[in-house]
Protein backbone atom coordinates (compact mmCIF):
# COMPACT_ATOMS: atom_id res chain seq x y z
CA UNK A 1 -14.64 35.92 -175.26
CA UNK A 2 -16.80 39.01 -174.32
CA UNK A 3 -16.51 38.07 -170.55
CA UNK A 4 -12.70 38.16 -171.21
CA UNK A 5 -12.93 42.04 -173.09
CA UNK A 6 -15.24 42.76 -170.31
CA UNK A 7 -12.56 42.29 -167.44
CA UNK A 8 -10.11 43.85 -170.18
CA UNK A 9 -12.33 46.73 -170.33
CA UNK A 10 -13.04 47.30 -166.52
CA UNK A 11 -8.90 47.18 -165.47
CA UNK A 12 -7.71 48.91 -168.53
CA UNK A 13 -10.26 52.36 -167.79
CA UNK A 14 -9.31 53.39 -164.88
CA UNK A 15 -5.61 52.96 -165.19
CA UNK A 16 -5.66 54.79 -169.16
CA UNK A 17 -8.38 56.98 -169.21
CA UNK A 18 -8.54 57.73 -164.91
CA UNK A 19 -12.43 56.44 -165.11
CA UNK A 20 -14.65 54.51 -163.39
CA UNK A 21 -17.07 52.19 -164.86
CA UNK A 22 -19.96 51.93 -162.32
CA UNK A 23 -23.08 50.91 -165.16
CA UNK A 24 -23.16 47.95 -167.54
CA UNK A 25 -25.80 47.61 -170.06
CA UNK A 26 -25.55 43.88 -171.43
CA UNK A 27 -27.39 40.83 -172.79
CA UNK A 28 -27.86 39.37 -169.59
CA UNK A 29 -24.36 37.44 -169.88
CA UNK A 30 -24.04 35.70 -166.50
CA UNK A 31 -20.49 34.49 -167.24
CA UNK A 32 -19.36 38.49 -167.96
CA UNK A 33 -21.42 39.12 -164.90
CA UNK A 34 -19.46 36.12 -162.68
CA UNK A 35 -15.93 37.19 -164.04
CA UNK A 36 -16.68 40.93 -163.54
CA UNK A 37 -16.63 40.61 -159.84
CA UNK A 38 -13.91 40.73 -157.34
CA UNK A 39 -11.13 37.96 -156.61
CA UNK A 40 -12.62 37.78 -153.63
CA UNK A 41 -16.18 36.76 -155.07
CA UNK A 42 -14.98 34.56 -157.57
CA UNK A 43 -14.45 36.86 -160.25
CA UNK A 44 -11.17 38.49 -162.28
CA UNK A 45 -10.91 41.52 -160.81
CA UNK A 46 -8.49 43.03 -157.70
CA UNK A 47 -10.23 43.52 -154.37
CA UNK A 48 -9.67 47.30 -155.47
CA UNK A 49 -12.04 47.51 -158.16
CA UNK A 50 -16.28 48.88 -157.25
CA UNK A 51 -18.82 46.50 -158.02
CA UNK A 52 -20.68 47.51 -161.17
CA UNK A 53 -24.45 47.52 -162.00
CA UNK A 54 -25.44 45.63 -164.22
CA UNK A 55 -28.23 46.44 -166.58
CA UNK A 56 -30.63 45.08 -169.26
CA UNK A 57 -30.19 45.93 -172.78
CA UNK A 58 -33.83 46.28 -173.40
CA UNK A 59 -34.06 45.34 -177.36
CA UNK A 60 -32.19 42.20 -176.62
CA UNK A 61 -35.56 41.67 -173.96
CA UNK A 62 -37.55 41.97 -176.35
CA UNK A 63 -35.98 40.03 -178.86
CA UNK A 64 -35.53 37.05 -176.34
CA UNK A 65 -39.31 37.56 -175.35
CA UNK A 66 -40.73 37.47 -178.97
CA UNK A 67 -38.46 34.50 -179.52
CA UNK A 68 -40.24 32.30 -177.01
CA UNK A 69 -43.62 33.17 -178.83
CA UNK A 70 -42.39 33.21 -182.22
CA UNK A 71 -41.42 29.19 -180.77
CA UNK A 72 -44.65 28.93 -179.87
CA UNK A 73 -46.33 29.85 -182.98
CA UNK A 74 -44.42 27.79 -184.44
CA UNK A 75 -45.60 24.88 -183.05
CA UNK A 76 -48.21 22.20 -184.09
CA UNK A 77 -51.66 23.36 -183.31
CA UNK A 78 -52.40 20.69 -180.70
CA UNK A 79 -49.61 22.41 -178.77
CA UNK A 80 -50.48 26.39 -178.96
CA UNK A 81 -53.30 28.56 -180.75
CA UNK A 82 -50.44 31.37 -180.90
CA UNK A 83 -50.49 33.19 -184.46
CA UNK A 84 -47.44 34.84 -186.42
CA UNK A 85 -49.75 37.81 -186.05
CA UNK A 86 -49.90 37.45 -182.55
CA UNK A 87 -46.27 37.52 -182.13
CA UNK A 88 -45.81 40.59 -183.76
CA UNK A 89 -48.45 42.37 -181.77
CA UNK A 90 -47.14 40.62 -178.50
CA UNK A 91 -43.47 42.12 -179.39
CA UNK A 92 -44.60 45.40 -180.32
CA UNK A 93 -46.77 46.13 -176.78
CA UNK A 94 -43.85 44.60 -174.88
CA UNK A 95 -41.01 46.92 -176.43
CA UNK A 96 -43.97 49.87 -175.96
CA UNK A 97 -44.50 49.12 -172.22
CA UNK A 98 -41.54 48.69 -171.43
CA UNK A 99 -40.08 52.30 -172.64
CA UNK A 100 -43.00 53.82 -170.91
CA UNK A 101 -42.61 52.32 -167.75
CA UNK A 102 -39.07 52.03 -167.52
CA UNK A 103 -39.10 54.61 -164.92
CA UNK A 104 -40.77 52.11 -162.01
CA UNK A 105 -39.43 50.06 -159.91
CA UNK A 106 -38.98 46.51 -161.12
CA UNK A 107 -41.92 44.82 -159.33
CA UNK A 108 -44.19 47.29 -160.66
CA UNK A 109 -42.38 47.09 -164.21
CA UNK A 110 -42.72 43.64 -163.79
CA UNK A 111 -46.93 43.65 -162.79
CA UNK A 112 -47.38 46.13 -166.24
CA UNK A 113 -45.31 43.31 -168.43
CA UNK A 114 -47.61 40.38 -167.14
CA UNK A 115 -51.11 43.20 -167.90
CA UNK A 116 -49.95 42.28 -171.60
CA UNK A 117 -51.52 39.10 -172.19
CA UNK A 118 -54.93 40.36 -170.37
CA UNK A 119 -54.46 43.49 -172.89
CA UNK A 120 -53.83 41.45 -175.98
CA UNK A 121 -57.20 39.15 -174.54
CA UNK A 122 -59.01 42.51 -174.56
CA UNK A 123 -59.34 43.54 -170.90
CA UNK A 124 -58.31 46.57 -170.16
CA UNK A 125 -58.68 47.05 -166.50
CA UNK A 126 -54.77 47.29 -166.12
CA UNK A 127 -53.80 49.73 -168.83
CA UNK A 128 -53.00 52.78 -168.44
CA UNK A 129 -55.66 55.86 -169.64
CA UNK A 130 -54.24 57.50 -172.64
């Protein structure tokens, strides 16, 4: 259904309103990614239309990310010593490093987000000076 409104949204602009879309910020949908491409690439829309960039929504990141540990907290103890505490702290420094880095490029972005579990461990070597 969104994928559908999606290629809805992408003819119906330029022909209504005379604008381009060029920047989608999503959930990471790879269906509304798939159908917003070209006939030609397998997607819903004329040969005509740019490609758009797609980007992350960055709460819905987060919320995925502190999902996967929340799971893990809540599993049996034999399985993981992750904390409810933990996941809360774990959510909070991703959400925080990821607004102030948002500016690098992604592998660097990407090398800061994995620093978070040496930060949470108490080394420090990869943090930034305040």
């Amino acid at each position: 259904m969104e994928a559908a409104g999606l290629v809805e949204m992408l003819i119906r602009a330029p022909e209504k309103h005379t604008v381009s879309i060029c920047t989608i910020i999503s959930d990471d949908d790879s269906n509304g990614r798939a159908k917003a491409q070209s006939i030609n690439n397998g997607g819903k829309l004329l040969g005509g239309n740019e490609a758009q960039k797609f980007l992350a929504d960055p709460s819905h990141r987060k919320r995925v990310f502190a999902r996967a540990i929340y799971n893990l907290a809540s599993a049996s103890k034999k399985t993981s010593n992750v904390t409810k505490g933990m996941v809360g702290h774990l959510k909070y420094c991703y959400g925080a490093c990821v607004k102030r880095n948002r500016h690098l490029p992604e592998d660097q972005l990407s090398a800061k987000i994995y620093n978070i579990l040496e930060h949470v461990c108490n080394n420090h070597d990869g943090c930034d000076a305040a």
